[in-house]
C-alpha atoms as a PDB file:
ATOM      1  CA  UNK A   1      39.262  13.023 -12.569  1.00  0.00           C
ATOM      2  CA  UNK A   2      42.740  11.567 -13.442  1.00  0.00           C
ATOM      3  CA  UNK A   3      43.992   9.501 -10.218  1.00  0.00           C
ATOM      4  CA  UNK A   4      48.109   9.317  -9.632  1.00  0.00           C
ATOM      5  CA  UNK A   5      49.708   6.246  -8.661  1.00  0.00           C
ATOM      6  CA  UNK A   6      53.555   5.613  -8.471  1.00  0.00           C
ATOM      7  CA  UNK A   7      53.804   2.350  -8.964  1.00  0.00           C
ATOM      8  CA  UNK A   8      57.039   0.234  -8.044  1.00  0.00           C
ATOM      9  CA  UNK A   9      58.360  -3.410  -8.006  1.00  0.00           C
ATOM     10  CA  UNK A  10      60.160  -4.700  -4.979  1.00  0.00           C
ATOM     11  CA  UNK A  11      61.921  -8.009  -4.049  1.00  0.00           C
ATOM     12  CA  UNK A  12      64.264  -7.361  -1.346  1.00  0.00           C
ATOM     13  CA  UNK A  13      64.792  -6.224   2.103  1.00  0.00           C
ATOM     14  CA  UNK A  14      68.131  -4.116   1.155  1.00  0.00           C
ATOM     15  CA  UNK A  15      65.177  -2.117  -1.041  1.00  0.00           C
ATOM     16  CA  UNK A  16      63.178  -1.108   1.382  1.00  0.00           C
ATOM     17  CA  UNK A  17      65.863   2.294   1.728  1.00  0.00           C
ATOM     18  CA  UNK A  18      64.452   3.223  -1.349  1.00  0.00           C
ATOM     19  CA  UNK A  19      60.395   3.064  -1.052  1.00  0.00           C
ATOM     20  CA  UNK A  20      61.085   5.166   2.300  1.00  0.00           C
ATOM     21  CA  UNK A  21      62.450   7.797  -0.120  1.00  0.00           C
ATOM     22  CA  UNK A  22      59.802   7.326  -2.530  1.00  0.00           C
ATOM     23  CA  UNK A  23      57.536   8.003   0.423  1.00  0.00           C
ATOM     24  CA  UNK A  24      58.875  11.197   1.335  1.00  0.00           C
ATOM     25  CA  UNK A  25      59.373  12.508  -2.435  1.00  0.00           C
ATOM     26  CA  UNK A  26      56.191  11.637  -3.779  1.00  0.00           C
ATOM     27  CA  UNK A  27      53.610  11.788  -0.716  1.00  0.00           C
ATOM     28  CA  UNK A  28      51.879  15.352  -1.926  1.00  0.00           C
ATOM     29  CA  UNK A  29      51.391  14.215  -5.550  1.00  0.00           C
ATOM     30  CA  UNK A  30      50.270  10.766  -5.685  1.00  0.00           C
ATOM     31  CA  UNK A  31      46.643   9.324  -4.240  1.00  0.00           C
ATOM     32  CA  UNK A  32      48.481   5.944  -4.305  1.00  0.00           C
ATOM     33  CA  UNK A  33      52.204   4.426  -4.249  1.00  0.00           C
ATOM     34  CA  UNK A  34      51.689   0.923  -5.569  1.00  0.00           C
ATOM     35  CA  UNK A  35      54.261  -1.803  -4.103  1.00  0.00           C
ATOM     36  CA  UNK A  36      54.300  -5.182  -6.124  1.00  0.00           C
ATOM     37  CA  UNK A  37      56.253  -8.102  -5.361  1.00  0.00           C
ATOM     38  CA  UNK A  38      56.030 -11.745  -6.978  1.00  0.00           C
ATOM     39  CA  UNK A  39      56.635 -14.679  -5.685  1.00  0.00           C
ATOM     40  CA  UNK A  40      59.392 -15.819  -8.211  1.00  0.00           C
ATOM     41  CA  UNK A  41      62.510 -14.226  -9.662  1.00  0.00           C
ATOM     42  CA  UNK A  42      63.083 -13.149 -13.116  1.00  0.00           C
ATOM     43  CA  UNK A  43      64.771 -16.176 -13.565  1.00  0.00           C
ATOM     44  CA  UNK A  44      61.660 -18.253 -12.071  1.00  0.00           C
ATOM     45  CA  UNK A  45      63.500 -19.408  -8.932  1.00  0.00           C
ATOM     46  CA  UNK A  46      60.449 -19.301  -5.666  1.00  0.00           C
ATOM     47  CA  UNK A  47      60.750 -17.082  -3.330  1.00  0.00           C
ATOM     48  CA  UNK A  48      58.881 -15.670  -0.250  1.00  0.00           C
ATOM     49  CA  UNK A  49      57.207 -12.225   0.106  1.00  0.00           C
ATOM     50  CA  UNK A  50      59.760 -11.187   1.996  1.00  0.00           C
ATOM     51  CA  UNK A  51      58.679  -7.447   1.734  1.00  0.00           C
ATOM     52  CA  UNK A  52      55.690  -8.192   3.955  1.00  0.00           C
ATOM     53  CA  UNK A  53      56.485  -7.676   7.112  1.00  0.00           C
ATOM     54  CA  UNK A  54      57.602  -3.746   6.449  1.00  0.00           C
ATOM     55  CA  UNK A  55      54.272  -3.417   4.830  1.00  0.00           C
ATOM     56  CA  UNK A  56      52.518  -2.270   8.193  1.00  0.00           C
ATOM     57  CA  UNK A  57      55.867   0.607   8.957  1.00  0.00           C
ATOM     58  CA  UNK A  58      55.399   1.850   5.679  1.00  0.00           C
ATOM     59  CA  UNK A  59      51.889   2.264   5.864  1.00  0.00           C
ATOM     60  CA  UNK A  60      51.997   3.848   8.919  1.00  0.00           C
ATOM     61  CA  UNK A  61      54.810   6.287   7.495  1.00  0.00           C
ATOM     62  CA  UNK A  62      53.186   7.080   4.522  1.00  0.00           C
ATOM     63  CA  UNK A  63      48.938   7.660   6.561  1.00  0.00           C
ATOM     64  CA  UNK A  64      47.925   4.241   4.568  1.00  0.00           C
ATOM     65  CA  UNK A  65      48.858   5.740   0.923  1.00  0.00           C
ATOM     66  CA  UNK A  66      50.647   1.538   0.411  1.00  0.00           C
ATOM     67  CA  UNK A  67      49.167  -0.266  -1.669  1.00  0.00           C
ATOM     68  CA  UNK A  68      50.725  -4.002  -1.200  1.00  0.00           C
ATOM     69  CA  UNK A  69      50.161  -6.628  -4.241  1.00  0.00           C
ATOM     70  CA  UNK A  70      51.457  -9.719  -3.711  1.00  0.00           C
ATOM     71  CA  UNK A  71      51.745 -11.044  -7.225  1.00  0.00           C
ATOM     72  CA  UNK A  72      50.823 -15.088  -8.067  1.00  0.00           C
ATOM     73  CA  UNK A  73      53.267 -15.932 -10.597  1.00  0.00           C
ATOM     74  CA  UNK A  74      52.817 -19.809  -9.939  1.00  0.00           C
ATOM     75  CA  UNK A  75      50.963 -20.525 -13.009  1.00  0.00           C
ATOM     76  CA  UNK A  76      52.639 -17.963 -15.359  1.00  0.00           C
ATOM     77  CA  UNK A  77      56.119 -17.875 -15.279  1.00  0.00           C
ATOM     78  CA  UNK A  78      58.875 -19.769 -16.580  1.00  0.00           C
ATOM     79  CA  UNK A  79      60.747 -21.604 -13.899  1.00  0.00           C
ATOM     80  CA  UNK A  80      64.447 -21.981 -13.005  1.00  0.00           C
ATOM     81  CA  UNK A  81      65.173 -20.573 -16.827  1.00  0.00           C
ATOM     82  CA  UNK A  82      68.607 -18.973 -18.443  1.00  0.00           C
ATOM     83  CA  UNK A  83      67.394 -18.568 -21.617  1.00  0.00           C
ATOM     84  CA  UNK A  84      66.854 -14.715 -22.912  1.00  0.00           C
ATOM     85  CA  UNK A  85      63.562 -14.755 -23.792  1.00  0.00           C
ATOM     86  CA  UNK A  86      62.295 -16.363 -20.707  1.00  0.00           C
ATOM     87  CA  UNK A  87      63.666 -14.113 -18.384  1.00  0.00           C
ATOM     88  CA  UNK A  88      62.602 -11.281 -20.026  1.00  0.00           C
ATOM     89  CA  UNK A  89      58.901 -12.487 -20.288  1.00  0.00           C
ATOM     90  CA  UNK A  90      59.543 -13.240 -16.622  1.00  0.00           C
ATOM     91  CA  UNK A  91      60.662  -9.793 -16.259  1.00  0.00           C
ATOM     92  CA  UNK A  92      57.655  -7.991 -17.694  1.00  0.00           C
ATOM     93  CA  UNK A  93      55.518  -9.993 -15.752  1.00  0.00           C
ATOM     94  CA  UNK A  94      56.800  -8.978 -13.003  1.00  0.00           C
ATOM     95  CA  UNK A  95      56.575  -5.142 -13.954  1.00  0.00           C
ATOM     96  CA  UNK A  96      53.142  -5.268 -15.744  1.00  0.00           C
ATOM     97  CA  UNK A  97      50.860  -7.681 -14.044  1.00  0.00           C
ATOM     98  CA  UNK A  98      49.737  -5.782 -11.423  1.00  0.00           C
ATOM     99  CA  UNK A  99      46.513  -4.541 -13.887  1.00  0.00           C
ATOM    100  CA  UNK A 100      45.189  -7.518 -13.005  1.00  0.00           C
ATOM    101  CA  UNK A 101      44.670  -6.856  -9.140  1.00  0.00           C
ATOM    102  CA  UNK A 102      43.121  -3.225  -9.444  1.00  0.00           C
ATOM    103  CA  UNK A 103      40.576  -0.924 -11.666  1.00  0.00           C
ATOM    104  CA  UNK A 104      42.319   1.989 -13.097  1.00  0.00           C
ATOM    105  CA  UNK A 105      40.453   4.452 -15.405  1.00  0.00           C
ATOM    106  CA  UNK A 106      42.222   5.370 -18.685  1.00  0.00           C
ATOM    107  CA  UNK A 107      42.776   9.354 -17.714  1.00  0.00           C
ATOM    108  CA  UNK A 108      44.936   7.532 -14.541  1.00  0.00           C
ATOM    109  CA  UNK A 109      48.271   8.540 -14.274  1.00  0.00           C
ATOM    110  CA  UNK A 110      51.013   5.772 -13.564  1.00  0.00           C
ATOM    111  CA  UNK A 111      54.741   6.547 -12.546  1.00  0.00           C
ATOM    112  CA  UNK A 112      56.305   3.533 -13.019  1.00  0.00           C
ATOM    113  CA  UNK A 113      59.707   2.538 -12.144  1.00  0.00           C
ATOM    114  CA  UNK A 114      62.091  -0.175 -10.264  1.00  0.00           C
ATOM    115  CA  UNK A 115      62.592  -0.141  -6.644  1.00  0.00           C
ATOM    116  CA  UNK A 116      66.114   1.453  -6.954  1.00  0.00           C
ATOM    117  CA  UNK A 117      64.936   3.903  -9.354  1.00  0.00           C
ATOM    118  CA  UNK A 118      63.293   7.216  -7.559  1.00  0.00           C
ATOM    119  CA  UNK A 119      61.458  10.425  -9.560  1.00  0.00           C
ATOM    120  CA  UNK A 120      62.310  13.698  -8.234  1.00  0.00           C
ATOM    121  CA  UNK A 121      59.431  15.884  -6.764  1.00  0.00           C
ATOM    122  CA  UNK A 122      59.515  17.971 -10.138  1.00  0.00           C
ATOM    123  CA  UNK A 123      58.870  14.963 -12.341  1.00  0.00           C
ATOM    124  CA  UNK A 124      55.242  15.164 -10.379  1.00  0.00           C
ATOM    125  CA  UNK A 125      55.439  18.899 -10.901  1.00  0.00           C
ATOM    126  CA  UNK A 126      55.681  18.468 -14.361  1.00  0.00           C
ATOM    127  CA  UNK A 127      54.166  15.713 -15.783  1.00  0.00           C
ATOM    128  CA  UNK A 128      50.666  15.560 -14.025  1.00  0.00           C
ATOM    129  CA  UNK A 129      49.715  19.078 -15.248  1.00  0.00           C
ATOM    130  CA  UNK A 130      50.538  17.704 -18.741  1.00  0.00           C
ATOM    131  CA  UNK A 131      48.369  14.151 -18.122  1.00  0.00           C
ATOM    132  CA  UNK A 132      45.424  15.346 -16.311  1.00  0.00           C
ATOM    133  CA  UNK A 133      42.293  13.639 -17.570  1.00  0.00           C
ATOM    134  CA  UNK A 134      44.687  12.843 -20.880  1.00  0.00           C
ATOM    135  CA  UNK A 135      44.423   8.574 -22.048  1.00  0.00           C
ATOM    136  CA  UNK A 136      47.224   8.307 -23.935  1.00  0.00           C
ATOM    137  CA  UNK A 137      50.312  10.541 -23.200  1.00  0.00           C
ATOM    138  CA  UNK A 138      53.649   8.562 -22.626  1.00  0.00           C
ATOM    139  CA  UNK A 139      56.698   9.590 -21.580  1.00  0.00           C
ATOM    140  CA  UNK A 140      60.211   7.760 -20.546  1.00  0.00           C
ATOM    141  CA  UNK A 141      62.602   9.850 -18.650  1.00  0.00           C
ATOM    142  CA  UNK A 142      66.287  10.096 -17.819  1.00  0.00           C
ATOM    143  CA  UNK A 143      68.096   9.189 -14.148  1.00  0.00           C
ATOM    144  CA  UNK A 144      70.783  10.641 -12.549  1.00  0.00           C
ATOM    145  CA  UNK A 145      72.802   7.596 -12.458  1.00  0.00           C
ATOM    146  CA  UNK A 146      74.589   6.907  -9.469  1.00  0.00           C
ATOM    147  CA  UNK A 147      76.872   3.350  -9.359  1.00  0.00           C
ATOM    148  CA  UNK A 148      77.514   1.492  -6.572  1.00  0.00           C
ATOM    149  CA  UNK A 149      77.520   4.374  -3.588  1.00  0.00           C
ATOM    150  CA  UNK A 150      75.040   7.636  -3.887  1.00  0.00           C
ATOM    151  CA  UNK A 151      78.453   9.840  -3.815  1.00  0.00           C
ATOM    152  CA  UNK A 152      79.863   8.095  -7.070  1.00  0.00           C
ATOM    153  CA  UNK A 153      77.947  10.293 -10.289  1.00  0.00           C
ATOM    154  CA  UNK A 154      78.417   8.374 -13.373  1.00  0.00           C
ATOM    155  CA  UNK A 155      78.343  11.079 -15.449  1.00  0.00           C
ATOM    156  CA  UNK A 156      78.863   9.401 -18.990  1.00  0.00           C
ATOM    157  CA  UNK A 157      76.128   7.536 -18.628  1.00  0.00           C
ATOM    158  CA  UNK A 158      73.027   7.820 -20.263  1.00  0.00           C
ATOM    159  CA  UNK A 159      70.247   6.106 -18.391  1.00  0.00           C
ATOM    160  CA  UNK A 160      66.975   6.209 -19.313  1.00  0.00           C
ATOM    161  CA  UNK A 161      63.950   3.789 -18.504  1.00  0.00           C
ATOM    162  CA  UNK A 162      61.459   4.794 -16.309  1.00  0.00           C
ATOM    163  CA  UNK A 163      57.984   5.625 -17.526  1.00  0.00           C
ATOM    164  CA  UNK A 164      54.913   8.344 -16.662  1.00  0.00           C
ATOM    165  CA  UNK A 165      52.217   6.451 -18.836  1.00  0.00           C
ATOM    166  CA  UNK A 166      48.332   7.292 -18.490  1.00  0.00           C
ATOM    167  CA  UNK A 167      46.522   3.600 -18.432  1.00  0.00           C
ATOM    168  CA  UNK A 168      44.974   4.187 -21.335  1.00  0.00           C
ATOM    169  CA  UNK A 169      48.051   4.390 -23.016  1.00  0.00           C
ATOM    170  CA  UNK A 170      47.804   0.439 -23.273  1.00  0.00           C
ATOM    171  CA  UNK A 171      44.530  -0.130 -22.989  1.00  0.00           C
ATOM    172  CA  UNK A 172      42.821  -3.527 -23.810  1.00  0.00           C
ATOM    173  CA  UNK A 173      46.988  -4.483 -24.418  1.00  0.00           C
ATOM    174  CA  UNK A 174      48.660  -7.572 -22.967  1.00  0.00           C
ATOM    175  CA  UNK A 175      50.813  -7.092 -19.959  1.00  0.00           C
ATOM    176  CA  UNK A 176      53.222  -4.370 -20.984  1.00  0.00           C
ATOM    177  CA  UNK A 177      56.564  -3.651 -19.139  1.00  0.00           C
ATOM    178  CA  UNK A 178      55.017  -0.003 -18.186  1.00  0.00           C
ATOM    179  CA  UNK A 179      59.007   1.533 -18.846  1.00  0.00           C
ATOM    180  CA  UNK A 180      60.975   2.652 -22.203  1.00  0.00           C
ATOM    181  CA  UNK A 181      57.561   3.638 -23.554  1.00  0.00           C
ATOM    182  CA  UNK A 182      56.312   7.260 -25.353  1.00  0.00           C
ATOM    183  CA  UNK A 183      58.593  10.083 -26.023  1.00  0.00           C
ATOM    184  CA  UNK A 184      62.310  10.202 -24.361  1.00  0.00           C
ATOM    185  CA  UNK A 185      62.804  12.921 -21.904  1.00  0.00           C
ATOM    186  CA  UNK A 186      66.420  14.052 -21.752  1.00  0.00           C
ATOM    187  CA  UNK A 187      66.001  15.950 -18.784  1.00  0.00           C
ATOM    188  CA  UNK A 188      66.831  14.069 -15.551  1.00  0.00           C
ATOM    189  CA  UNK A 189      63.942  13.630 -13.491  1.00  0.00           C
ATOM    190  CA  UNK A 190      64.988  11.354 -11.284  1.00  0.00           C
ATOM    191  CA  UNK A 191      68.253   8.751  -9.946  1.00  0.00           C
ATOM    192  CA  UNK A 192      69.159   5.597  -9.855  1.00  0.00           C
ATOM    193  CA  UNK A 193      70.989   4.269  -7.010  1.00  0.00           C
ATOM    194  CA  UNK A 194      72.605   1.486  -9.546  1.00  0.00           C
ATOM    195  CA  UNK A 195      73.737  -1.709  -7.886  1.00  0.00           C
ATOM    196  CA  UNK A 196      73.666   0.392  -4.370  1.00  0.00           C
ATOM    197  CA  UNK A 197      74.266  -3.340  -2.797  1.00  0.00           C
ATOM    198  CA  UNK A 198      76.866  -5.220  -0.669  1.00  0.00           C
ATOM    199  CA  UNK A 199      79.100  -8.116  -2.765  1.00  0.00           C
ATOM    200  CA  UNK A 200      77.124 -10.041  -1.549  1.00  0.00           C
ATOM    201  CA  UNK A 201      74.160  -9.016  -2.312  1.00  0.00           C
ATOM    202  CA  UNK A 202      75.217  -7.937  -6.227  1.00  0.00           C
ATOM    203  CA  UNK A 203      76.202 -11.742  -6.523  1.00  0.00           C
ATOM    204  CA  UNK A 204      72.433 -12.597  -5.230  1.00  0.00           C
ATOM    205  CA  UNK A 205      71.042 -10.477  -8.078  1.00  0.00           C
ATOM    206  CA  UNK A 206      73.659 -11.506 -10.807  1.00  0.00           C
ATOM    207  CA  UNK A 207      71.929 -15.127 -10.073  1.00  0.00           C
ATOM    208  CA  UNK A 208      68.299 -14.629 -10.343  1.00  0.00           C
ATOM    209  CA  UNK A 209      67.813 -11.374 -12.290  1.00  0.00           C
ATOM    210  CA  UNK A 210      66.439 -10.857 -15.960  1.00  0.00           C
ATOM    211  CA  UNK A 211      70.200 -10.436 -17.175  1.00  0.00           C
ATOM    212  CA  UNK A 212      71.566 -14.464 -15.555  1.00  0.00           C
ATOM    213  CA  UNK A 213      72.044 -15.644 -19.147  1.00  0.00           C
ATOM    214  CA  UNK A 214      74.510 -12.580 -19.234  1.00  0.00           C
ATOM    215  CA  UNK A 215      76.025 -11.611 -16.020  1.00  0.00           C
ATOM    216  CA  UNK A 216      75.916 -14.540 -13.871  1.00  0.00           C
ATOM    217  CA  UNK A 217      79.175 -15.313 -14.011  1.00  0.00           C
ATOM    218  CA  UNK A 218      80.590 -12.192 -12.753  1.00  0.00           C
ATOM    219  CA  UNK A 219      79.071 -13.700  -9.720  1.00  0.00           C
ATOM    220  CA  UNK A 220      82.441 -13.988  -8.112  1.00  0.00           C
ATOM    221  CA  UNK A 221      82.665 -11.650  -4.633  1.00  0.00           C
ATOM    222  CA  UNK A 222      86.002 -10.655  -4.786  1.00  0.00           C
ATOM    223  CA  UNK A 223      85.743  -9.209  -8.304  1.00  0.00           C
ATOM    224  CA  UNK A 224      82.740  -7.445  -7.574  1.00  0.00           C
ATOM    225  CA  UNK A 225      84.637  -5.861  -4.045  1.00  0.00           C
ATOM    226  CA  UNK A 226      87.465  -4.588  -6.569  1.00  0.00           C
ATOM    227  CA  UNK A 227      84.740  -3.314  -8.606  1.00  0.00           C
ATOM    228  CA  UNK A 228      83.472  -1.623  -6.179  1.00  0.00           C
ATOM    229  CA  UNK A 229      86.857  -0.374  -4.458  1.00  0.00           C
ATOM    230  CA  UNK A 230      87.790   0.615  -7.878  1.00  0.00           C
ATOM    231  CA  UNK A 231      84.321   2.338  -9.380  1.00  0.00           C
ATOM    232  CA  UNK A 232      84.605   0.045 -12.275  1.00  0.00           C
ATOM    233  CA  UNK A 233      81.927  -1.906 -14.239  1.00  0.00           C
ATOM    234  CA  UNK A 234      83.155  -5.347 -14.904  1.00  0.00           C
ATOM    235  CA  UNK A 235      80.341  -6.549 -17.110  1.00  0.00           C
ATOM    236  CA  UNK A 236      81.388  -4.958 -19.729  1.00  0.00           C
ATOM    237  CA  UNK A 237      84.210  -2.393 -21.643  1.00  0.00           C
ATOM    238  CA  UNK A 238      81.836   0.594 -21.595  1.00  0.00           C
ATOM    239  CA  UNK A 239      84.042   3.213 -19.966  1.00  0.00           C
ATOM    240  CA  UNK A 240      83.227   5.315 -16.879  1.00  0.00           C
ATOM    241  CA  UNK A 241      83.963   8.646 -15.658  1.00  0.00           C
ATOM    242  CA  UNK A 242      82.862   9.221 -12.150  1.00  0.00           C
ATOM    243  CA  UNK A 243      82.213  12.311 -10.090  1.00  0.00           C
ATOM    244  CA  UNK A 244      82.611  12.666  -6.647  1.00  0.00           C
ATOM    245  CA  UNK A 245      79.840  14.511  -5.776  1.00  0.00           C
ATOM    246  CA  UNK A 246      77.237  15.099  -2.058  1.00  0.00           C
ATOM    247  CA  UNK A 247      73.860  15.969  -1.430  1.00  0.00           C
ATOM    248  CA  UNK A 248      74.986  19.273   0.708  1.00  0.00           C
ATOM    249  CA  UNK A 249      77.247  20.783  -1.779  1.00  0.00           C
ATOM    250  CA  UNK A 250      74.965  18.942  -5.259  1.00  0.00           C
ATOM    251  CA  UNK A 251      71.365  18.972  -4.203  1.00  0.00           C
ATOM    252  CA  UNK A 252      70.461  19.225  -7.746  1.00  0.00           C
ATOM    253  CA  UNK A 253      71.374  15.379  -8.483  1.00  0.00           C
ATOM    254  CA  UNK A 254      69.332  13.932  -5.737  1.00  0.00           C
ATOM    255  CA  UNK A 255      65.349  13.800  -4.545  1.00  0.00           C
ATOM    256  CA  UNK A 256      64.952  17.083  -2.182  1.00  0.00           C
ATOM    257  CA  UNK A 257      64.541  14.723   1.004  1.00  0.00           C
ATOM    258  CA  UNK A 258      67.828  13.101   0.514  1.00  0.00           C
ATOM    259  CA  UNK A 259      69.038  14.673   3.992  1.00  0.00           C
ATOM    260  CA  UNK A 260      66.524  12.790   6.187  1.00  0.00           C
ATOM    261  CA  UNK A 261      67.784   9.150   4.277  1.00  0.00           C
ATOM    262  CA  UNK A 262      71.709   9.234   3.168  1.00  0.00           C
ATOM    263  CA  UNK A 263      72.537   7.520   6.298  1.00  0.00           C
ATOM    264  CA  UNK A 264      70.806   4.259   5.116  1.00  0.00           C
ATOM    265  CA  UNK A 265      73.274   4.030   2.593  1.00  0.00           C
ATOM    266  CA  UNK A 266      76.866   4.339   4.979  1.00  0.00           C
ATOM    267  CA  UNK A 267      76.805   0.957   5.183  1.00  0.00           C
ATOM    268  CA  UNK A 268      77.611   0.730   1.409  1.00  0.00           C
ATOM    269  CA  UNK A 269      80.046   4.071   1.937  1.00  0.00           C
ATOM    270  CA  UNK A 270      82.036   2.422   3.933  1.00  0.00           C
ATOM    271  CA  UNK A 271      82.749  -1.136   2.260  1.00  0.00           C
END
């Protein structure tokens, strides 16, 4: 019998918002959420397991469904790197090593995704009828893509990256990135609260995330505030069209327990 795991990877206090909404959307369809966190950055700085001490809440929350990895990168991954293909082997470490801590059977059924990346209660509706005691279906889905504040809809954007993979899918493979893999889904099945972070913290992230080589210096707070102010994207000339949009009067863009969490994110409302 196929077990269902969502399976996420977490680094940071400010993401904790997020796995509480996971919780609440996918507690009826999963036998497991899966919480991974390493002990470097993608860019192979150290860092502490600082999502530890929330583990206990969120177990309690969610009747013990956690299950906390703390992933040993020590002897694996390239350290204090800015070169491309470092950080990028970095990053799929960090997404695809957890095999190595549990037993899954190949009918298992993994929803994968990053922390700030949540799948809608029909994505388990959906998919797990399709993937029951199946080894090798794949699928990659699209997000709802929401930038900077969970009222600002980017609505010419075309996000797609998280993946529903059974684990036989790679069997016997090398660590995989467990995302952009099997047939694209252009249905949204989910949203991504995309860079949903203080100034601060963005400029944090530009420094130690798979994209440094890139992005890192945009690291500058005051351009990132008028970024922000502005609903602009600096790192780039893509352009973006934004809709105003709320969970009371546009449920359909957001996970159907949005009402109990949208006031974790006022903070970020009202920069």
């Amino acid at each position: 019998m196929s077990k269902v795991y969502l399976k996420k990877i977490v680094s940071s206090i400010t993401e904790k918002k997020y796995i509480e909404i996971d919780i609440d959307e996918s507690f009826p369809y999963v036998d497991a959420i899966i919480l991974t966190e390493a002990n470097y950055t993608h860019s192979g700085e150290k860092k502490e397991y600082v999502f530890e001490s929330f583990i206990e809440k969120l177990k309690k929350n969610s009747k013990t469904k956690i299950i906390y990895i703390k992933l040993d990168l020590e002897n694996d991954v390239y350290k204090n790197t800015i070169k491309e293909k470092e950080l990028h082997f970095n990053e799929k470490l960090i997404r695809g090593k957890f095999v190595e801590y549990m037993s899954f059977d190949k009918t298992d059924i993994i929803f994968s995704a990053d922390a700030d990346e949540i799948f809608f209660r029909n994505a388990y509706e959906d998919f797990i009828p399709k993937m029951k005691n199946k080894t090798k279906k794949a699928f990659f889905v699209k997000l709802n893509n929401f930038l900077y504040t969970p009222n600002n809809l980017w609505i010419n954007s075309e996000f797609y990256a998280p993946s529903i993979i059974n684990f036989g899918y790679y069997w016997l493979k090398k660590i995989n990135q467990w995302r952009y893999d099997g047939k694209r889904i252009d249905k949204a099945y989910g949203i991504h609260f995309n860079w949903h972070l203080t100034p601060e913290e963005i400029v944090i992230k530009l420094n130690t995330y798979a994209h440094k080589n890139l992005y890192s210096k945009y690291a500058d707070i005051e351009l990132i505030r008028a970024a922000i102010n502005n609903a602009e994207y600096p790192f780039d000339n893509r352009e973006i069209i934004i809709k105003k949009v709320n969970f009371l009067n546009d449920p359909e863009y957001f996970p159907v327990c949005i009402n109990k969490h949208i006031d974790k994110f006022n903070y970020l409302i009202n920069l």
